[in-house]
Each structure stands twice: as structure tokens, then as C-alpha cells.
Protein backbone atom coordinates (compact mmCIF):
# COMPACT_ATOMS: atom_id res chain seq x y z
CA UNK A 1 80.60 124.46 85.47
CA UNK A 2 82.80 127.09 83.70
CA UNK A 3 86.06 128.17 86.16
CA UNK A 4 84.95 131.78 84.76
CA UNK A 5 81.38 131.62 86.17
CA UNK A 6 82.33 131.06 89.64
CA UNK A 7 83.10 134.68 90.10
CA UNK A 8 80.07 136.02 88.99
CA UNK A 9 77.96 133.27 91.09
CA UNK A 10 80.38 134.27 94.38
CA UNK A 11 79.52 138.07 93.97
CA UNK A 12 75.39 136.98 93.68
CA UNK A 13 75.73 135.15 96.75
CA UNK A 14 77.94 137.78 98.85
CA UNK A 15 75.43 140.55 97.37
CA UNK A 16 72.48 138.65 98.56
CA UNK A 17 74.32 138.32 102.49
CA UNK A 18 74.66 142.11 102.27
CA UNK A 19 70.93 142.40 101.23
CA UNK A 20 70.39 139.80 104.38
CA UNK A 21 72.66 141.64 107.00
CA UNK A 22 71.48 145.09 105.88
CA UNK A 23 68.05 145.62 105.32
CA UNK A 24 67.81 148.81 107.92
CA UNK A 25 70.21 150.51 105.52
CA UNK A 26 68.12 149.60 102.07
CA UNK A 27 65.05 150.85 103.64
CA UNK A 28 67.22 154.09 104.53
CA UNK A 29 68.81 154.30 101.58
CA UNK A 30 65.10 154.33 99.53
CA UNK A 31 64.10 156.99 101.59
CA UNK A 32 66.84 159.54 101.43
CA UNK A 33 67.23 158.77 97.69
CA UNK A 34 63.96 161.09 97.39
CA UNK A 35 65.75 164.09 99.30
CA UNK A 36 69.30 164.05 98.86
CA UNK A 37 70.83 162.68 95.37
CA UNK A 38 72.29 158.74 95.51
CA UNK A 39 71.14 159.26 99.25
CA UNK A 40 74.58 160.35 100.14
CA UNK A 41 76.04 163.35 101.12
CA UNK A 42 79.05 162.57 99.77
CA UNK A 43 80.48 161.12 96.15
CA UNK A 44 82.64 159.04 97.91
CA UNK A 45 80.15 157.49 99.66
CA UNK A 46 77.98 155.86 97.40
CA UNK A 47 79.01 151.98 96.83
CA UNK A 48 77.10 149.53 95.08
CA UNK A 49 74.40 147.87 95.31
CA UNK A 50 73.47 150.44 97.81
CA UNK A 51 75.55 152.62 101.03
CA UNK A 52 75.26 151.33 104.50
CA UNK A 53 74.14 154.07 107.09
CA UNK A 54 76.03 153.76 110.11
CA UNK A 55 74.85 155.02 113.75
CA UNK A 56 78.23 155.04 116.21
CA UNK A 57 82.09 154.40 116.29
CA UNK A 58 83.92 153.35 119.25
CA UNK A 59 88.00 152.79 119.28
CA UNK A 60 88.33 150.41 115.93
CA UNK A 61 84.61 149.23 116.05
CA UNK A 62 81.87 150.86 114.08
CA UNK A 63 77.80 150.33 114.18
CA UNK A 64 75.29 150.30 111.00
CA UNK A 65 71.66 150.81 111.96
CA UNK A 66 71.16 147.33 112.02
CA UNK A 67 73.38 147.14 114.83
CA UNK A 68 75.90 145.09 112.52
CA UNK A 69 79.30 145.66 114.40
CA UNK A 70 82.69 145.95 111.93
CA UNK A 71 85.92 146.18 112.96
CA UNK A 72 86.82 149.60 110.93
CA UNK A 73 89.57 150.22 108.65
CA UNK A 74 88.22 153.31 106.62
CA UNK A 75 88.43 155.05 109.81
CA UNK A 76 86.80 158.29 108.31
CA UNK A 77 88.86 158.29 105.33
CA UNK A 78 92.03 158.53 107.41
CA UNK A 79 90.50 161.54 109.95
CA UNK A 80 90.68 158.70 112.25
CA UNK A 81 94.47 158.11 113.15
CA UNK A 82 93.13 159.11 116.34
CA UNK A 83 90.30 156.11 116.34
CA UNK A 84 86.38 156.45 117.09
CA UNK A 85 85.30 158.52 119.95
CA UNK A 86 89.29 158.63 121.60
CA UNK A 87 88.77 159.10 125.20
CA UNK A 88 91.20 161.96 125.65
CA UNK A 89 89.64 163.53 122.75
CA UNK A 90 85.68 162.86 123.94
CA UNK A 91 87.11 164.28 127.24
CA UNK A 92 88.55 167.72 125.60
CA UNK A 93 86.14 168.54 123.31
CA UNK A 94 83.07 167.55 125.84
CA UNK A 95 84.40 170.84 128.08
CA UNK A 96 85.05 172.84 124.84
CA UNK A 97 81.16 172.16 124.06
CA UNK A 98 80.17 173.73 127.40
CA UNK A 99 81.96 177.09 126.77
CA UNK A 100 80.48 177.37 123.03
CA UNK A 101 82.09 175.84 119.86
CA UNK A 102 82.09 179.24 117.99
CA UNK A 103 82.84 182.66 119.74
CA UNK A 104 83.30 184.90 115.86
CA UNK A 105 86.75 185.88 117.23
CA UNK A 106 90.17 184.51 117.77
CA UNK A 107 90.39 181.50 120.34
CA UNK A 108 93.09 180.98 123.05
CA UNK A 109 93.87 177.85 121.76
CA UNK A 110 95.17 178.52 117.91
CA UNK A 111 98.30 179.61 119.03
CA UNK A 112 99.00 176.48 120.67
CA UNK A 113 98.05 174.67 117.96
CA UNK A 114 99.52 176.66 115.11
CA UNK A 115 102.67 176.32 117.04
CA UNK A 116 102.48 172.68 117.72
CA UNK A 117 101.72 172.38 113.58
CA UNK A 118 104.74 174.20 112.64
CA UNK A 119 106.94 172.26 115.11
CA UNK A 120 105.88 168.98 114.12
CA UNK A 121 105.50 169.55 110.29
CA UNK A 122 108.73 171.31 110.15
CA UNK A 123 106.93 175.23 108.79
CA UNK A 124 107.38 178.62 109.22
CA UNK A 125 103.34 179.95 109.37
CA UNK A 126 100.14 178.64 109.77
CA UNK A 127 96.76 179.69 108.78
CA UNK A 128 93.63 177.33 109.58
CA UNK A 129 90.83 176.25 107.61
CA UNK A 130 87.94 173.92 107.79
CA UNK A 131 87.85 171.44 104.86
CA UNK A 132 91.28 170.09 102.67
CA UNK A 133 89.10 171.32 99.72
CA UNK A 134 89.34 174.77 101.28
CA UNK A 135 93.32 174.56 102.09
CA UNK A 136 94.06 173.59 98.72
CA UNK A 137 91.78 176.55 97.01
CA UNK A 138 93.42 179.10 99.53
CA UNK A 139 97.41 177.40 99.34
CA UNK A 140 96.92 178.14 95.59
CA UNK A 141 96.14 181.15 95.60
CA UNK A 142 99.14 182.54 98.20
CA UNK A 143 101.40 180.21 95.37
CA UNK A 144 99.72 182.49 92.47
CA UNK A 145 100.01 185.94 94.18
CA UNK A 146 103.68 185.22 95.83
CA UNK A 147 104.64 184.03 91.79
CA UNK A 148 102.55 186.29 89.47
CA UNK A 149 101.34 183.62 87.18
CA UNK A 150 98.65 181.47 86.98
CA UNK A 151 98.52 177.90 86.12
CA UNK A 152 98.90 175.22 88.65
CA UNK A 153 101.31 171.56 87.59
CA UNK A 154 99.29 168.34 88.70
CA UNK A 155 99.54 164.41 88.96
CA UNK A 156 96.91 162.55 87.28
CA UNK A 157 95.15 160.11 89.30
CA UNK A 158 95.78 162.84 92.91
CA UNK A 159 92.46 164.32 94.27
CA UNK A 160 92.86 167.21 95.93
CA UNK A 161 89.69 168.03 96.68
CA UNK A 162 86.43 169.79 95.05
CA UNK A 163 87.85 173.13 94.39
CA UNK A 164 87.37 173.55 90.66
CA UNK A 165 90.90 174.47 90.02
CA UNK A 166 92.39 171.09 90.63
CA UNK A 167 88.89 169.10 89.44
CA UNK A 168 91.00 167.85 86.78
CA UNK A 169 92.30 164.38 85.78
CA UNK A 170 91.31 163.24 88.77
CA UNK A 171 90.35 159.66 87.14
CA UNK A 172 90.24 159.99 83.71
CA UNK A 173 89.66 157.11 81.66
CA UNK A 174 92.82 155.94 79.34
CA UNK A 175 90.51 157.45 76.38
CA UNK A 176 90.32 161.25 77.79
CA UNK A 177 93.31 161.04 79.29
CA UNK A 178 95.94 160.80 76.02
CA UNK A 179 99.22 161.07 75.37
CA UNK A 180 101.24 160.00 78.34
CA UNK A 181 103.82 162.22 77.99
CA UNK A 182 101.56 164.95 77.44
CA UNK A 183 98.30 164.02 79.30
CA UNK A 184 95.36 165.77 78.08
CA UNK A 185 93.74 168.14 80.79
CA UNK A 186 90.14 166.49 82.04
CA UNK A 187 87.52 167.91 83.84
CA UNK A 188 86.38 165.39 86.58
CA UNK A 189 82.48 165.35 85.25
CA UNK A 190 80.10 168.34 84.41
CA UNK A 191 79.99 171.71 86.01
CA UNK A 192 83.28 172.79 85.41
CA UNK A 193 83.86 175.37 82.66
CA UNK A 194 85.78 175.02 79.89
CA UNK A 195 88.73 177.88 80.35
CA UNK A 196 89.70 176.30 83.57
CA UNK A 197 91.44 173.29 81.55
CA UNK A 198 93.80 175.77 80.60
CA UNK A 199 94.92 176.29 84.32
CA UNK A 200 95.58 173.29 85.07
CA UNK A 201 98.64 171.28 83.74
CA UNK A 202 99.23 167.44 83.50
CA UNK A 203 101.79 164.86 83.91
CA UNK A 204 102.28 161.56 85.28
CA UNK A 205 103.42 160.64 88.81
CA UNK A 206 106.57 159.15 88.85
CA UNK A 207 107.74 160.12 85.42
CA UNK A 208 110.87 162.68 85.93
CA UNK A 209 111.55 163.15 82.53
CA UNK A 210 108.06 163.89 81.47
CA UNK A 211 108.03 166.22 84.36
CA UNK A 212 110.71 168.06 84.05
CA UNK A 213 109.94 168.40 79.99
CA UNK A 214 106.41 170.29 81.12
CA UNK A 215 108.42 172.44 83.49
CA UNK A 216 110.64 173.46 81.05
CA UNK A 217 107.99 173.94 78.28
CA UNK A 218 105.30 176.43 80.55
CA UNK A 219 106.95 179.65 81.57
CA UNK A 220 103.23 180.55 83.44
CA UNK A 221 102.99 177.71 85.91
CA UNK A 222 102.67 179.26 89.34
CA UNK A 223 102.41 175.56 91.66
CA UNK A 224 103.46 171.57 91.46
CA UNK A 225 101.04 170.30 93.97
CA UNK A 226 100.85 166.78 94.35
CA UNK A 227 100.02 164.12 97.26
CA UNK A 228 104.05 162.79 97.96
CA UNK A 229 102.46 159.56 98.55
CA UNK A 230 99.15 159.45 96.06
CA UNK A 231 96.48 157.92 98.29
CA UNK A 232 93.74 158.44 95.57
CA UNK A 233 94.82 155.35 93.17
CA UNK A 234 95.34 152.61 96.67
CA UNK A 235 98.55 153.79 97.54
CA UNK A 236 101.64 154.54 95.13
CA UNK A 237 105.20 154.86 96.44
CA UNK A 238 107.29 157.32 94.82
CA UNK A 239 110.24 156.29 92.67
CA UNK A 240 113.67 157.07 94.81
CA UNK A 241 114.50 160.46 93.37
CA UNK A 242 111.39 161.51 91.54
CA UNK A 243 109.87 164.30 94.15
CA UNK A 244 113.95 165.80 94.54
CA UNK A 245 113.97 166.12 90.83
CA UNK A 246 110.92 168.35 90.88
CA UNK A 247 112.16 170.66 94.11
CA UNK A 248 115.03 171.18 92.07
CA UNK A 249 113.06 171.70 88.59
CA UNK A 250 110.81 174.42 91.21
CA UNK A 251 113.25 175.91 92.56
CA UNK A 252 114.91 176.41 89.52
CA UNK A 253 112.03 177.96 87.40
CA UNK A 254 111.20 179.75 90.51
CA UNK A 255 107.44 177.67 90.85
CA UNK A 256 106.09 176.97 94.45
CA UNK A 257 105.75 173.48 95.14
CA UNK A 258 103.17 172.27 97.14
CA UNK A 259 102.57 169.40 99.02
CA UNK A 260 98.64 167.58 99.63
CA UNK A 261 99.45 166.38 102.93
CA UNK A 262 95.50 166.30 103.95
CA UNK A 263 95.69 162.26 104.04
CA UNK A 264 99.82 161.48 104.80
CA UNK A 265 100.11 164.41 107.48
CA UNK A 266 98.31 161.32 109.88
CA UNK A 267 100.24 158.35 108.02
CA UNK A 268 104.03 159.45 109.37
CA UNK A 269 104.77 161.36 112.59
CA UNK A 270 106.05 164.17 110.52
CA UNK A 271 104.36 163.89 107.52
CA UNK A 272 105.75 162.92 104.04
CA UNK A 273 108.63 165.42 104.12
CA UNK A 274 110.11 163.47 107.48
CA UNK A 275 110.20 160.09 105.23
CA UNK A 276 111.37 162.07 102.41
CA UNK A 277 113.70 164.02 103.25
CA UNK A 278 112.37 167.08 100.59
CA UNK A 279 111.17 169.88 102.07
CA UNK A 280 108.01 172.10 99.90
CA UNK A 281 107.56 175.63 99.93
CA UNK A 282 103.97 174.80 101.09
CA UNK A 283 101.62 171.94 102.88
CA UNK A 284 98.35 171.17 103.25
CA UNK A 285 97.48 169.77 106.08
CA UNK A 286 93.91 167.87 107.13
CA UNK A 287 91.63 165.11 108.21
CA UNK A 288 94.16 163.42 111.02
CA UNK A 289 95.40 166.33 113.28
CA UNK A 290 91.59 167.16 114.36
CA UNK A 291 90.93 163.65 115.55
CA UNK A 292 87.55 163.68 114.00
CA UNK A 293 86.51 167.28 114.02
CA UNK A 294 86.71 169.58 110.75
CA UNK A 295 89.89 171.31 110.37
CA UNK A 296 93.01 171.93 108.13
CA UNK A 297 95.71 173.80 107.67
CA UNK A 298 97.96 175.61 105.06
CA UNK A 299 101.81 175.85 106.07
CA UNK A 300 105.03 176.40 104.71
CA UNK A 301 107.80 179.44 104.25
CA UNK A 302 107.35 182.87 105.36
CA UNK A 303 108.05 184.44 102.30
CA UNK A 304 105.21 183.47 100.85
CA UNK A 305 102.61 183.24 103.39
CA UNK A 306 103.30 186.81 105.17
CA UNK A 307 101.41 187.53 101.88
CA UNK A 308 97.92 186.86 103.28
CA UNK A 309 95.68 189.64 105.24
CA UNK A 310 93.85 192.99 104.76
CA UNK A 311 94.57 194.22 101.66
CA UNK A 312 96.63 191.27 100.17
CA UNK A 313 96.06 187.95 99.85
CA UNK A 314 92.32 186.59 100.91
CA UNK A 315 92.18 183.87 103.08
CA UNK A 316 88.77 183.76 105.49
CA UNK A 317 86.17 181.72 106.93
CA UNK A 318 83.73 182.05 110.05
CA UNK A 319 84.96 178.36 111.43
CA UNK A 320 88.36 178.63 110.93
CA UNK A 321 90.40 178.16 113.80
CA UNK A 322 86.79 177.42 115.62
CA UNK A 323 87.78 176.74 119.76
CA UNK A 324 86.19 173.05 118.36
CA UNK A 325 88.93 172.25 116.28
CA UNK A 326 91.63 174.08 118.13
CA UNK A 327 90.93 172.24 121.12
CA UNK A 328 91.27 168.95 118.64
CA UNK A 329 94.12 169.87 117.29
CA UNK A 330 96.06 170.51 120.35
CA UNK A 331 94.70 167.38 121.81
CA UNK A 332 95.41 165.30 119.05
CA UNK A 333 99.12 166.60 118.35
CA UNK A 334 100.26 166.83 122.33
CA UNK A 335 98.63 163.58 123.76
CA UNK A 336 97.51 161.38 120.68
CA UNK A 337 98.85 160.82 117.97
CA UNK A 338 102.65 160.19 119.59
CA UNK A 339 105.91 159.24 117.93
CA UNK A 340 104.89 155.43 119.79
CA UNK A 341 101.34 155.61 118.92
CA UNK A 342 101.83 156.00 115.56
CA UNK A 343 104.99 153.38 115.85
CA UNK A 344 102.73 150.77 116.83
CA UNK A 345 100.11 151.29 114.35
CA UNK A 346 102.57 151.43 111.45
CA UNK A 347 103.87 148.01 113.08
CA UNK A 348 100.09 146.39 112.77
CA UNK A 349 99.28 147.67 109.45
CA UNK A 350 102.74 146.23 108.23
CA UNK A 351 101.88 142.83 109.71
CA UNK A 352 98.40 143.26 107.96
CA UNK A 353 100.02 143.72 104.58
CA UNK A 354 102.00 140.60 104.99
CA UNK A 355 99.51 138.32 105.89
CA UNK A 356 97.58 139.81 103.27
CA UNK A 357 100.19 139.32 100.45
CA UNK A 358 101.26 135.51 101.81
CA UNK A 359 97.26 134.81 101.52
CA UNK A 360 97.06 136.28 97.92
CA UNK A 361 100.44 134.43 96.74
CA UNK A 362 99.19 131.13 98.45
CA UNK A 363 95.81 131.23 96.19
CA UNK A 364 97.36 132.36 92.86
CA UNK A 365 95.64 135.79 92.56
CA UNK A 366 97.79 138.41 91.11
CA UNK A 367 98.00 141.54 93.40
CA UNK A 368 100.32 143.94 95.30
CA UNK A 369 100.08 145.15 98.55
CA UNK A 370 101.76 148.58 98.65
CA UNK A 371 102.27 150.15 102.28
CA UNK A 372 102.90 153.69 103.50
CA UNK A 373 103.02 154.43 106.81
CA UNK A 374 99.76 153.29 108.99
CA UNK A 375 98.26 152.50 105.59
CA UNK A 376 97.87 150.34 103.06
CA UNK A 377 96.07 148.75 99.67
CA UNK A 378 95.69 146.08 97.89
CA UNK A 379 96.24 146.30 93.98
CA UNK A 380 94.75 143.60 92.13
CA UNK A 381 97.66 144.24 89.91
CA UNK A 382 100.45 142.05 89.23
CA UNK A 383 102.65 144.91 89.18
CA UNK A 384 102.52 147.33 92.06
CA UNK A 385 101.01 150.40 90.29
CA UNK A 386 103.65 153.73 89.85
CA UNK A 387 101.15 156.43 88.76
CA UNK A 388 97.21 156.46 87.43
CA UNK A 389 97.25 154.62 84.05
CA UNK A 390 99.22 151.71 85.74
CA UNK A 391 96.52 151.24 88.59
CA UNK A 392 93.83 151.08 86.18
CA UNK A 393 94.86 148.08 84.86
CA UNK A 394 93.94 146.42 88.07
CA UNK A 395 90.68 143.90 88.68
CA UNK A 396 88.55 145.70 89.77
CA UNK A 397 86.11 142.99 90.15
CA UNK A 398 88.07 141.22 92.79
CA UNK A 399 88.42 144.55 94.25
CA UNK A 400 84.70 144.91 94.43
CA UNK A 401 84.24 140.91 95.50
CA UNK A 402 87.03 141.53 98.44
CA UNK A 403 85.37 144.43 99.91
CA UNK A 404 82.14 143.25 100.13
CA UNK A 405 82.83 139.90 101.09
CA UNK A 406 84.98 141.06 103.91
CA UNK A 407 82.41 143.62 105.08
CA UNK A 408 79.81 140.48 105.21
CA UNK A 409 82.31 139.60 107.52
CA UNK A 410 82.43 142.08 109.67
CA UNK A 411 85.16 144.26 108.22
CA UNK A 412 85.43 146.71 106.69
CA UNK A 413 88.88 146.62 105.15
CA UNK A 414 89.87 150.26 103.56
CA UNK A 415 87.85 153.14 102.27
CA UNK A 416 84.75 152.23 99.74
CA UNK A 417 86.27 152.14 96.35
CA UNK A 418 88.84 150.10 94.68
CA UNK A 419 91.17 153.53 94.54
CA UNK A 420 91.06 153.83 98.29
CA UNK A 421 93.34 151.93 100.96
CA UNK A 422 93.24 150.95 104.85
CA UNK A 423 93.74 153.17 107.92
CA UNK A 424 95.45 151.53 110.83
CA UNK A 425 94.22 153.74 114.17
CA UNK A 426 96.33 153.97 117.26
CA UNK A 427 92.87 152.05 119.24
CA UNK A 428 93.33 149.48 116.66
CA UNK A 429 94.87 146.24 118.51
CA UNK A 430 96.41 143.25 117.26
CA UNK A 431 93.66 140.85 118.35
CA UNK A 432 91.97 143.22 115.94
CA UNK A 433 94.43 142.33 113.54
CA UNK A 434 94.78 138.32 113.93
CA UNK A 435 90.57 138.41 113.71
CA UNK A 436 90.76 140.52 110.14
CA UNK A 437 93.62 138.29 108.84
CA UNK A 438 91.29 135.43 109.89
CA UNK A 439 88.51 136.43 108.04
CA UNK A 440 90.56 137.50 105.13
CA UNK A 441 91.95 133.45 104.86
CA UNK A 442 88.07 132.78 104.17
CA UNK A 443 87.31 135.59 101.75
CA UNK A 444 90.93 134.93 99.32
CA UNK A 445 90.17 131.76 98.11
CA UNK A 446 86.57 133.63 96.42
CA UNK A 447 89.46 136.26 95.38
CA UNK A 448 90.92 133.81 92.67
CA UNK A 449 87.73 133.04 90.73
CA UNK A 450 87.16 135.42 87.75
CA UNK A 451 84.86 138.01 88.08
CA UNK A 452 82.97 140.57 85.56
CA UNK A 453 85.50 143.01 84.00
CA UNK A 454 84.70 146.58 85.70
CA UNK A 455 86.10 149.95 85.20
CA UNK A 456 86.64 152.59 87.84
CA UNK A 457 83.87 155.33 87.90
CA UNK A 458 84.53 158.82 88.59
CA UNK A 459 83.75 159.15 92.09
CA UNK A 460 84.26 162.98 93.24
């Protein structure tokens, strides 16, 4: 038999297990194909050859509907720092439920919270949201009306998400996306119109002088956003010095720079700007500090965010600040998500990564196992990817092979798609550790066999 068969005959056999282990969900999945499209509320959601519906979480442990238990390392995306179903949390936000999750007006609690935000995140105001996709729309505009102008600088290959004015080179192929000192601005699928590729700006993550050309070339550009550590291509480390360069390239041309901090606000204690030691004019905060329950936030400097309210800048929503999400938030911040929790978590995904990169090195397979924080990736890369184009040049059909063997498993090891990485919670324990590192010494041997070259699809 051909060496480069024996990937294509491993993924047959791991697809027919997940046929085997999940019929519940294909059954499901034919059903809610007819109401909702790809049966999934969600892009992101959808996986090949078809989702898996799930029915409960508890601590590190999730259920599918055919009562399939996994230990769970998507953990929501990374709105799970806090774990499944956290006692303290279950506790809070059972008595919130008794005395209404919406009142229409101001609750006690978004003080508390706002000021345990600003303390921890190192900023000046607060103004709650519900959704990151709704903190990143409303952060933009308070950047646009503080500055005047009107286009917004971003990193190819960062999500930040659906708002149309940052639906842009998301994951554009190496075709679309052109010059690489230039990138070519690329709607993320159909829907979007045309004059909004002229507000948004591309460059490449990681690439100063590229940067700091654009900068220099764009007198209009009201915002750099980016995610500091880009957790929408696995995860990519920033080059020492790159993310200074552009606070001094903003501050010098006078353009607000804002950081996506929906995903690392829950990876560091304090966020990206604690590890980095570079301070933004704005933040976007999400996902982690609610434990679970909808919220985000928008922080950063007076100056610019005294901007919002009657009159000026609009900024409004009937859930934000909901007593739901306060009551999360304060929860979360106070009693969770400590300096030690999050100590300890960072510890077991670290250990994680290891074992993971001693496995891949001991079986031959070319990879990288970059690590920020609580979470992780593995790049079926030789080279550990710096921005977008580099990532894509990973397998993506070991990627694809991994996941699904490990989930056959019982694990599910990071978020569903090659571009996603792992969440370590702080109810994750190392015997949940030693058992995934277990199964992962059966699945890496499959890993080295050559599978069916695959591109990444555009997901959002």
C-alpha cells in the first residue's frame, strides 16, 4: 500500500466512528437543516461531515445528545475561563433570575462591575454591551468621532466580529489577498457593499515596516485595531517590538489604537496590555469576564470616551449592562477568575503544549505549538506562523484528522476549525490533563500519515 493512502484511509475510518458515536446529532442535524441554514446558528459552528448538538456542560466535561461525555477544551470559544456551570457563578446568577434578568433601567450592580473592569484592565471608563461584535461597531465609532476621519487600520487574518466595518480580510485566500506589503482589502463573503472596502485598511501582523509605511501613506485613518495576540489564525505571538512600534506610529499621527481584547481579556489576569507592557487608547473587552452569560465591554481613556451620550456619540442597547450580566461580571472578576486561578490554568495548558510538541517531534510530523496564556494551538506548520499568509501554509488535513480523531476520543481539543486553539478553564484539572495527553499518544502516530491537501474556508 502507498505511505500516501494511509491518510486518506485513517480519516474514512475516524469519520465512520463519528457517524457510529453520533447518530442523535445526524438525525438532528437533518432536521434543523430544513429551518435554520447548515443547521447552525452560528458560522463557526458548522464542521464537517456534520455539527454535533450538545445538551449540558459541567466544570471541564461537556454532553452531546447521545450522552457522549468529552472532556472540553473549546470551552465556549474562550467564554469559559470560568468552566461549565461554575458553582459560584450557578449560585449568583440563580438569585439574580428570581428578581428578573431585565428591569429597562440602570442596575445596582454596573457600578461594581464597571469599576472592577477598569481596575483590573488598567482604564479610565466603561460602557457595556452585549456581543464583542457590538463593542467593536460602537469602540469604532467613539475612535471616528474623537478623530474626525474615517477609515479604520486592520491585521489580516484578526476577526473582530460581524460588524461590516471590520468584515474584511478576515481569511482571504493568498489569491484575493495580494501584495503583501500592500494587502488588497477583502470582503469576508457576500453581503457587504462595495464602498466599505475603502474604510477599511490592510497590513500584515507582525510586519513593522509595512505598518508603519501604511500609516505614513493614509492621512484619513481614524483606528489600528487589532487582537495583540491574534487568536483567529491558532494563536500568533507578536514579534518583540512590533505592537510599541505602532503606539508610537498612533500616537504620532494622532490615530486611536485599539485593542480586540474579546478573547485575551480571559487568557492573562490583566489582559494583553499586562504581558505587554503597551497600553491602547481603547479595549474591547468580552466572552471571559461574564462567565458564560452575554456581555462586553468598551474601555480605555477619558478623552475619548466622555464623548458618548445624548447628543454626541451613540452608544445603546436594551441588554446592556442587563442585572444578568452584571451580576456575572462581578462574580466572575471578584471570586473567579483570580490571579491563582488563572496561574494554575496557564500552568496546565503549558504542560499540555509540551506533551503535545514532544508527541509531534517523536512521530516526525512537522508542527508548532504556540502558547499564550491559558491557551494554545497546534500549527501543522514547520514554522510557527507570524501573521495570516504564514498560517495558511499549514496541513490542514492533519488539522482536520487530529480534531476529529481526538473528539472520537472523547476530547474535544480546541475550538472547531483548524484557525482556532484550546481553552484551559480554571475547573480543568490535571488528571484532566494526563487523560487528554493520553489519548493524544494514540491519535499522533495517525497525525504523520499524509492526508488530502485542504484549504481553509471562510468561516464567519
Amino acid at each position: 500500500m502507498d505511505y500516501a493512502d494511509l491518510g486518506g484511509i485513517s480519516l474514512r475510518a475516524e469519520n465512520q466512528k463519528y457517524l457510529n458515536k453520533t447518530p442523535s446529532s445526524l438525525q438532528m442535524w437533518k432536521r434543523a437543516r430544513e429551518l435554520t441554514p447548515y443547521g447552525v446558528h452560528s458560522n463557526y459552528r458548522f464542521t464537517h461531515p456534520y455539527p454535533v448538538y450538545f445538551r449540558r456542560g459541567s466544570g471541564s466535561k461537556i454532553f452531546d445528545i447521545d450522552r457522549n461525555e468529552y472532556i472540553d477544551f473549546n470551552m465556549g470559544f474562550g467564554a469559559l475561563v470560568s468552566g461549565h456551570a461554575n458553582p459560584r457563578l450557578v449560585r449568583v446568577l440563580k438569585e439574580r433570575l428570581e428578581n428578573s434578568s431585565v428591569l429597562g433601567f440602570e442596575d445596582e450592580n454596573s457600578f461594581q462591575a464597571a469599576e472592577l473592569v477598569s481596575s483590573r484592565f488598567g482604564t479610565e471608563m466603561v460602557r457595556f454591551s452585549t456581543t464583542g461584535t457590538e463593542a467593536t461597531m460602537h469602540a469604532l465609532r467613539m475612535a471616528r468621532a474623537y478623530t474626525g476621519r474615517s477609515r479604520v487600520l486592520k491585521f489580516e487574518g484578526c476577526y473582530h466580529g460581524s460588524n461590516q466595518d471590520l468584515l474584511f480580510s478576515v481569511k482571504p485566500s493568498p489569491e484575493d489577498a495580494g501584495d503583501r506589503d500592500a494587502p488588497n482589502s477583502v470582503p469576508a463573503g457576500p453581503g457587504i457593499p462595495q464602498f466599505m472596502k475603502q474604510g477599511a485598511v490592510i497590513s500584515q501582523f507582525n510586519d513593522t515596516q509595512a505598518t508603519l509605511d501604511i500609516i505614513e501613506g493614509d492621512g484619513d485613518i481614524a483606528a489600528a485595531i487589532l487582537e495583540p495576540f491574534p487568536m483567529n489564525m491558532g494563536v500568533v505571538i507578536p514579534e518583540p517590538g512590533f505592537i510599541a512600534a505602532l503606539r508610537k506610529a498612533c500616537d504620532a499621527h494622532g490615530i486611536v489604537l485599539i485593542f480586540d481584547e474579546v478573547k485575551t481579556c480571559g487568557k492573562f489576569y490583566g489582559g494583553a496590555e499586562e504581558v505587554l507592557g503597551v497600553k491602547p487608547d481603547l479595549k474591547v473587552l468580552g466572552k471571559a469576564i461574564g462567565g458564560g452569560v452575554a456581555v462586553s465591554a468598551i474601555a480605555g481613556r477619558k478623552k475619548i470616551m466622555e464623548n458618548v451620550g445624548p447628543g454626541g456619540v451613540s452608544h445603546a442597547g436594551t441588554f446592556n449592562s442587563n442585572p444578568l450580566s452584571m451580576s456575572a461580571v462581578v462574580a466572575s472578576l471578584k471570586d473567579v477568575l483570580t490571579r491563582n486561578a488563572l496561574s494554575t490554568a496557564q500552568r496546565l495548558s503549558a504542560a499540555m503544549a509540551s506533551s503535545y510538541n514532544d508527541l509531534l517531534g517523536r512521530f516526525g510530523v512537522p508542527a508548532t505549538v504556540p502558547v499564550a496564556g491559558l491557551s494554545g494551538a497546534i500549527s501543522f506548520n514547520p514554522v510557527r506562523p507570524r501573521n495570516w499568509r504564514e498560517f495558511l501554509k499549514g496541513d490542514i488535513g492533519r488539522w482536520n484528522y487530529y480534531y476529529l480523531a481526538m473528539m472520537n476520543r472523547g476530547i474535544i481539543p480546541a475550538g472547531p476549525g483548524p484557525d482556532e486553539q484550546w481553552t484551559v478553564s480554571v475547573m480543568h484539572t490535571e488528571e484532566d490533563i494526563e487523560r487528554t495527553i493520553e489519548v493524544f499518544k494514540d491519535v499522533a502516530p495517525g497525525i504523520s500519515h499524509n492526508f488530502p491537501a485542504l484549504e481553509v474556508q471562510e468561516s464567519v
